[in-house]
N, C-alpha and C. Protein backbone atom coordinates (compact mmCIF):
# COMPACT_ATOMS: atom_id res chain seq x y z
N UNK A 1 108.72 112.69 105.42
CA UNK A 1 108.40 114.11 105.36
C UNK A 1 107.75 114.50 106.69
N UNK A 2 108.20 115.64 107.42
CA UNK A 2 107.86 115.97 108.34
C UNK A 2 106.25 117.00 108.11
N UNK A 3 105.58 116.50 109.69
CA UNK A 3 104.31 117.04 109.45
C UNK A 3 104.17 118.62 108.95
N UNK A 4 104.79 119.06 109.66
CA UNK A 4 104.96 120.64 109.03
C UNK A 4 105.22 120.96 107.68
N UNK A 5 105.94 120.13 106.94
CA UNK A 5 106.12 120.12 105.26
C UNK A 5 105.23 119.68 104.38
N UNK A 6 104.37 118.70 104.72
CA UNK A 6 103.16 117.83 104.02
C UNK A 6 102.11 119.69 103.90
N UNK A 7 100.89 119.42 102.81
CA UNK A 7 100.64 119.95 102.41
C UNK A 7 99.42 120.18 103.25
N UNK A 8 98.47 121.20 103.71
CA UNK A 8 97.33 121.75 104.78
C UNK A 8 96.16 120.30 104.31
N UNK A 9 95.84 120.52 102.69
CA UNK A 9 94.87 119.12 102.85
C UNK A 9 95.39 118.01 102.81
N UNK A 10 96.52 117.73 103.17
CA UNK A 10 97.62 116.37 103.58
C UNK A 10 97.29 115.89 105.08
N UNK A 11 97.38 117.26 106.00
CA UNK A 11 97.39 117.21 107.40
C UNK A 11 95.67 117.02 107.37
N UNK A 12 94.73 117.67 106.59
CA UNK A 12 93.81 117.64 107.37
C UNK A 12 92.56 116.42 107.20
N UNK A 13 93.50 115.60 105.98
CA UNK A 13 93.03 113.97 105.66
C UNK A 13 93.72 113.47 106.83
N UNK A 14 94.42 113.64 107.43
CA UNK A 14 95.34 112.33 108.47
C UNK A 14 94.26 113.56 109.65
N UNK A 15 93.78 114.16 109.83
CA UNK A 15 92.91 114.29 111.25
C UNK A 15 91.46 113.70 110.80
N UNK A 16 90.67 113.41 109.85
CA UNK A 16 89.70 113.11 109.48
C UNK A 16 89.95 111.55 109.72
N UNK A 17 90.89 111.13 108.78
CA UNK A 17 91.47 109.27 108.64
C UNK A 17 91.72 109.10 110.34
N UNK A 18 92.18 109.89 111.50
CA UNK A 18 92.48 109.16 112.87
C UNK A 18 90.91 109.56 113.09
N UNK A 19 89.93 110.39 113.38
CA UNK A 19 88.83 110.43 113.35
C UNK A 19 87.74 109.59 113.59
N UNK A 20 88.25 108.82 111.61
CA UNK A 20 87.51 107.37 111.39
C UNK A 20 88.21 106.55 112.36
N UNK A 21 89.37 106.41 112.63
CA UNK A 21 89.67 104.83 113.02
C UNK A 21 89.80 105.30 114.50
N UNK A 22 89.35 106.57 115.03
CA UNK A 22 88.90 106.55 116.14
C UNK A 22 87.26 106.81 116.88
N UNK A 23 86.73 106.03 115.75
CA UNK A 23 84.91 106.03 116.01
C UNK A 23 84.49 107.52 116.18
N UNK A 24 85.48 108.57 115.93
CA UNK A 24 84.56 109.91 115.98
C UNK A 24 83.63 110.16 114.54
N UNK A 25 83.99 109.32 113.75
CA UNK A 25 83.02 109.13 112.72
C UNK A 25 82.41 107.94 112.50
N UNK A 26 81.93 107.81 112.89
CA UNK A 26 81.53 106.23 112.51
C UNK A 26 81.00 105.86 110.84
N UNK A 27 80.82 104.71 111.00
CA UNK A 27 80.24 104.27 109.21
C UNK A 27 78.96 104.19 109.44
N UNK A 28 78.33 105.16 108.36
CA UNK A 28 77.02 105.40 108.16
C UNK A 28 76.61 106.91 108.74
N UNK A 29 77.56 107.52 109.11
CA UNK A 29 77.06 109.08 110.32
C UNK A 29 77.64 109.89 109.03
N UNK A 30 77.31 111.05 109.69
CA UNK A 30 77.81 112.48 108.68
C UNK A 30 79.33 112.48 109.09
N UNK A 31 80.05 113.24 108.00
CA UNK A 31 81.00 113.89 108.79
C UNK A 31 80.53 115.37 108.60
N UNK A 32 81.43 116.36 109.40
CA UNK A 32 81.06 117.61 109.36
C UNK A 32 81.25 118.62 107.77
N UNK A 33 80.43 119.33 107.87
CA UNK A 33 80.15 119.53 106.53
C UNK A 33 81.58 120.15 105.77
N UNK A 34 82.11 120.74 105.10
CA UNK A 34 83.17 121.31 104.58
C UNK A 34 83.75 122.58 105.65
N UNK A 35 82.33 123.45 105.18
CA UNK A 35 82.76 124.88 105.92
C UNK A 35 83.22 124.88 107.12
N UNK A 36 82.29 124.14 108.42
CA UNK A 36 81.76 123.73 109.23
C UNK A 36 83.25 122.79 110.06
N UNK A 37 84.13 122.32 109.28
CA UNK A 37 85.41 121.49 109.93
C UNK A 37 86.59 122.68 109.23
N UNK A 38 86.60 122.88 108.49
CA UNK A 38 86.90 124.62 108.01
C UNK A 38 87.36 125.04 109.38
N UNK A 39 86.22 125.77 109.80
CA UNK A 39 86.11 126.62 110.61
C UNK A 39 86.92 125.96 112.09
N UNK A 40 86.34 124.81 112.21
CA UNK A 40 87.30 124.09 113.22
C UNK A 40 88.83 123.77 113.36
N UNK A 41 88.86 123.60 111.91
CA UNK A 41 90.56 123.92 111.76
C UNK A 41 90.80 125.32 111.66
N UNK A 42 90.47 126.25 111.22
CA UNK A 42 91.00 127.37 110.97
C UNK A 42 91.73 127.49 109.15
N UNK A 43 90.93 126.31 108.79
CA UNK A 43 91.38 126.00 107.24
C UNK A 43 90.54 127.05 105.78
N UNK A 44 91.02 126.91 104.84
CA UNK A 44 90.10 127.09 103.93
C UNK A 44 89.43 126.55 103.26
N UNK A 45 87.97 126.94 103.32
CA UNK A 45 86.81 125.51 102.96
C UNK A 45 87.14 124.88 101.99
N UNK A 46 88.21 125.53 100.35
CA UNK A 46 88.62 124.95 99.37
C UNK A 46 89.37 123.32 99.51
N UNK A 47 90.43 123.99 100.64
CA UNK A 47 91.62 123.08 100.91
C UNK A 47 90.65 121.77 101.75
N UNK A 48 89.25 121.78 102.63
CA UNK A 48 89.03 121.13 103.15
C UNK A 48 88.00 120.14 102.02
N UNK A 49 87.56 120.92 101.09
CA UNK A 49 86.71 119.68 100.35
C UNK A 49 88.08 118.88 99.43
N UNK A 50 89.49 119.72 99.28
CA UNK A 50 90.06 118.73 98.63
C UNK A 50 90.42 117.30 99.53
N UNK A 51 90.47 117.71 100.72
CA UNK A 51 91.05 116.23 101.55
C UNK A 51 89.37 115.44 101.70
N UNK A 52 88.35 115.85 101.48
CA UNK A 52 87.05 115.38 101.34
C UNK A 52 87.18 114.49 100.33
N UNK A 53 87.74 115.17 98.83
CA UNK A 53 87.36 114.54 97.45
C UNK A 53 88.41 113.24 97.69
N UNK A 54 89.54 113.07 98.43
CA UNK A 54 90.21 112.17 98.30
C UNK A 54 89.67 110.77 99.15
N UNK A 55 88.69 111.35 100.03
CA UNK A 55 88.06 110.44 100.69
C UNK A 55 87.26 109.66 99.71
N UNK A 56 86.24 110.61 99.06
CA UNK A 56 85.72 110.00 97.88
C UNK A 56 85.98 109.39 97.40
N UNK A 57 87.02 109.41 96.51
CA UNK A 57 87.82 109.13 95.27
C UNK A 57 88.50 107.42 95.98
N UNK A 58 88.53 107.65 97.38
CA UNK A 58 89.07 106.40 97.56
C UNK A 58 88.14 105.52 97.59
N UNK A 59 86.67 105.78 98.13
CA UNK A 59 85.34 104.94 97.99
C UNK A 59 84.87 104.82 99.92
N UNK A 60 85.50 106.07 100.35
CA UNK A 60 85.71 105.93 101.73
C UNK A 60 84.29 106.37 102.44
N UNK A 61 84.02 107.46 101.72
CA UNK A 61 82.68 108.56 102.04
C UNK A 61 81.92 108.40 100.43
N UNK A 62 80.90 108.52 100.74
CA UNK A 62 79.55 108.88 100.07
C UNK A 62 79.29 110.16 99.99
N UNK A 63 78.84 111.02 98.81
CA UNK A 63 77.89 112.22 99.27
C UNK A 63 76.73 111.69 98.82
N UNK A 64 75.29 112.29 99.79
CA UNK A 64 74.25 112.43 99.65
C UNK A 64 73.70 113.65 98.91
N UNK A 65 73.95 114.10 97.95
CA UNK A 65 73.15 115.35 97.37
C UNK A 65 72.35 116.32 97.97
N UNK A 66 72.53 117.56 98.39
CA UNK A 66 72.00 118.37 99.37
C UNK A 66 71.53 118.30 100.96
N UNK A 67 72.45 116.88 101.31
CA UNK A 67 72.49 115.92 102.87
C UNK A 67 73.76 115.98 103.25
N UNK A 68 74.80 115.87 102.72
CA UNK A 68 75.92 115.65 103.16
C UNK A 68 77.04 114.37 103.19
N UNK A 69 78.40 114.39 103.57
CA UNK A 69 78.87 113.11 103.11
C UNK A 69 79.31 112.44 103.79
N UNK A 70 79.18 111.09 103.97
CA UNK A 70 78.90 110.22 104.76
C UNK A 70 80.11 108.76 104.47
N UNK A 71 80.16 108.01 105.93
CA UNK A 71 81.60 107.62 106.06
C UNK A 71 80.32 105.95 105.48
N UNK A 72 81.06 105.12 104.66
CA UNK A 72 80.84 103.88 104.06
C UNK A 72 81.09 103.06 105.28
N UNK A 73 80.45 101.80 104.68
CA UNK A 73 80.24 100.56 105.59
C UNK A 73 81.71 100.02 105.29
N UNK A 74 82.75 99.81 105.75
CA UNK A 74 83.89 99.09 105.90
C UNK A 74 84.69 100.24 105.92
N UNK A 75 84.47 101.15 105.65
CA UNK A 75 85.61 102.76 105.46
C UNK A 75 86.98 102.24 106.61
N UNK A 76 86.40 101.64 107.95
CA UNK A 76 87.52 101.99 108.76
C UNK A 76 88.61 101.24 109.18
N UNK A 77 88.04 99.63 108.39
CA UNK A 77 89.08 98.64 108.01
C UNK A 77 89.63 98.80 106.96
N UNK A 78 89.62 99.31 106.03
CA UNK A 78 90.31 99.86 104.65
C UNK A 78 91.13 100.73 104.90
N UNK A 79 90.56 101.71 105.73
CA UNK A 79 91.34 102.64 105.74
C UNK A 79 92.60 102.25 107.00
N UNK A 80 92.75 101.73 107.52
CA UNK A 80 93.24 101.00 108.72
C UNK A 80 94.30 100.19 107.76
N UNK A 81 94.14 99.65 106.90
CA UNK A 81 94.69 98.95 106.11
C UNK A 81 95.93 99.63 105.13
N UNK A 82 95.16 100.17 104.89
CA UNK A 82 95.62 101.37 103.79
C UNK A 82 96.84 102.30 104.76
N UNK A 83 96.61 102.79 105.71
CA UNK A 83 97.37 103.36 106.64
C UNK A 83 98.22 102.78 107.51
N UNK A 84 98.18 101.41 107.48
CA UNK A 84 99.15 100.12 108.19
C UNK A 84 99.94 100.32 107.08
N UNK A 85 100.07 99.97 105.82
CA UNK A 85 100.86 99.51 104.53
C UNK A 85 101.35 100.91 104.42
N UNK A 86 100.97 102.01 104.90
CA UNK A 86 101.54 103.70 104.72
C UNK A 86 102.56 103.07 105.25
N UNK A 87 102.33 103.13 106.55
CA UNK A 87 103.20 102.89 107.82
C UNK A 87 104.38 102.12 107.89
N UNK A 88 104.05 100.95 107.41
CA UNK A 88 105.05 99.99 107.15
C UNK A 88 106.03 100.48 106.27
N UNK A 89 105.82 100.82 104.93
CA UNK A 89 106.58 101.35 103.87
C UNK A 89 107.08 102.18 103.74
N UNK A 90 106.55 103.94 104.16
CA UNK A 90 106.92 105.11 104.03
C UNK A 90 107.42 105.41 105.20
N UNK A 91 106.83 104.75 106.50
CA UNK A 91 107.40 105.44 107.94
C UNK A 91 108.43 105.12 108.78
N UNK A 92 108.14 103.98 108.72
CA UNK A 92 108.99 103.12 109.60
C UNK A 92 110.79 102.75 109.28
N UNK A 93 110.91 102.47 108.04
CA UNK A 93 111.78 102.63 107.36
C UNK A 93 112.86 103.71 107.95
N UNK A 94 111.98 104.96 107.93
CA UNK A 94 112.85 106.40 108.79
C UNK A 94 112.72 106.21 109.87
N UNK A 95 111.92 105.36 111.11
CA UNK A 95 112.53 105.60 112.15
C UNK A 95 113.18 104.69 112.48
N UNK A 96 113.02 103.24 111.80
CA UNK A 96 113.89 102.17 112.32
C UNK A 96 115.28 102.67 111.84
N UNK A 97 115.34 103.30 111.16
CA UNK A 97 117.30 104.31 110.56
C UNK A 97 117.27 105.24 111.66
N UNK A 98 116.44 105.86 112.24
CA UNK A 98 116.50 106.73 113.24
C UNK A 98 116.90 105.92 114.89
N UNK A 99 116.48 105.03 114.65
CA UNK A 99 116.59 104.12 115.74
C UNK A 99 118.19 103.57 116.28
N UNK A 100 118.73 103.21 114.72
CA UNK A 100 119.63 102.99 114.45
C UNK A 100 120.80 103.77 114.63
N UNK A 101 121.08 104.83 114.15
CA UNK A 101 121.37 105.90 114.39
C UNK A 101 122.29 106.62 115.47
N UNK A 102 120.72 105.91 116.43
CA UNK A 102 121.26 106.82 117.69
C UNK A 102 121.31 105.74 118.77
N UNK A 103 121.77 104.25 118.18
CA UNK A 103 122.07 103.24 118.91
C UNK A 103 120.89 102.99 119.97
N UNK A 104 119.37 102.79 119.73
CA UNK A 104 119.14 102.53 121.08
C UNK A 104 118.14 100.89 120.43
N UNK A 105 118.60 100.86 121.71
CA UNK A 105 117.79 99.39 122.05
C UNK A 105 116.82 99.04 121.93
N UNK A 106 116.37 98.33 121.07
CA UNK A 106 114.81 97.68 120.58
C UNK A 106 114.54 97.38 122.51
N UNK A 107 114.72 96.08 123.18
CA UNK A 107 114.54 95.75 124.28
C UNK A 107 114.04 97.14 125.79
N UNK A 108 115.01 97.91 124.96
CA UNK A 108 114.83 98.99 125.90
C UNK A 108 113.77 99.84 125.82
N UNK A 109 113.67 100.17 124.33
CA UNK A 109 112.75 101.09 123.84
C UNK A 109 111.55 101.16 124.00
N UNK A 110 111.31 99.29 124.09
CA UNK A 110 109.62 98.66 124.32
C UNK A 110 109.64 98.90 125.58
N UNK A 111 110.50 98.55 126.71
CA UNK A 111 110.37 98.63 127.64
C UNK A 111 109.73 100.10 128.57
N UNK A 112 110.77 101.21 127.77
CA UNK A 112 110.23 102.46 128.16
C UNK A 112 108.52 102.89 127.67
N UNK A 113 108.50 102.67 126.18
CA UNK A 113 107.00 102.87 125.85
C UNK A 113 106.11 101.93 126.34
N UNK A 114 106.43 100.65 127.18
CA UNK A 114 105.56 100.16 127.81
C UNK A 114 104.93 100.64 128.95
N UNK A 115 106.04 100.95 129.56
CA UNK A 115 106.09 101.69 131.41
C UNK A 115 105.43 103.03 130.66
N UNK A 116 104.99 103.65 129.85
CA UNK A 116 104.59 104.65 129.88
C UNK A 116 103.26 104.81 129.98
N UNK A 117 102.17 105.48 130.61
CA UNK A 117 100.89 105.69 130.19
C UNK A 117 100.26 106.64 129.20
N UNK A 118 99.39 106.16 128.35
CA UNK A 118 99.04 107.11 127.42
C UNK A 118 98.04 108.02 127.27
């Protein structure tokens, strides 16, 4: 499913989840409050506590009761985990057919995304 089709609190768990596994949250820090990353997306605070509650629900974040909610001690190997096994299963699948497809070369392909800087 292309990013544009996935659902607003779909997209705005996969900017929170690269986030974590890019130390802009670390384990044990706040994340930003509902409204407050809302506003940074241009989202609605509803749609943003639902990609919150799923954090929850996974055991990813903590809330603190009138403090705010907070990223768990292992959150970013789990979730790293959890998002490898996405990857493997749901993603890759379509581009290694995509790959396929359009005939190009594993050998080549590494080669170009190697020579590339990121």
């Amino acid at each position: 499913m292309s990013t544009a089709n996935r659902p607003v609190y779909l997209r705005l768990r996969d900017i929170i989840a690269a986030a974590i596994l890019d130390g802009r949250y670390r384990e044990g820090e706040m994340l930003p409050s509902v409204r407050a990353f809302a506003a940074e997306q241009g989202a609605n605070p509803l749609t943003v506590a639902k990609a919150y509650q799923q954090f929850q629900g996974d055991g990813l974040v903590e809330v603190q009761r009138g403090v705010g909610m907070y990223v768990v001690e292992g959150a970013a190997d789990r979730l790293r985990k959890a998002e490898r096994d996405n990857f493997l299963t749901e993603e890759w699948p379509e581009i290694r057919d995509k790959i396929d497809r359009l005939n190009i070369d594993l050998e080549q392909l590494l080669r170009k995304s190697s020579a590339q800087t990121f």
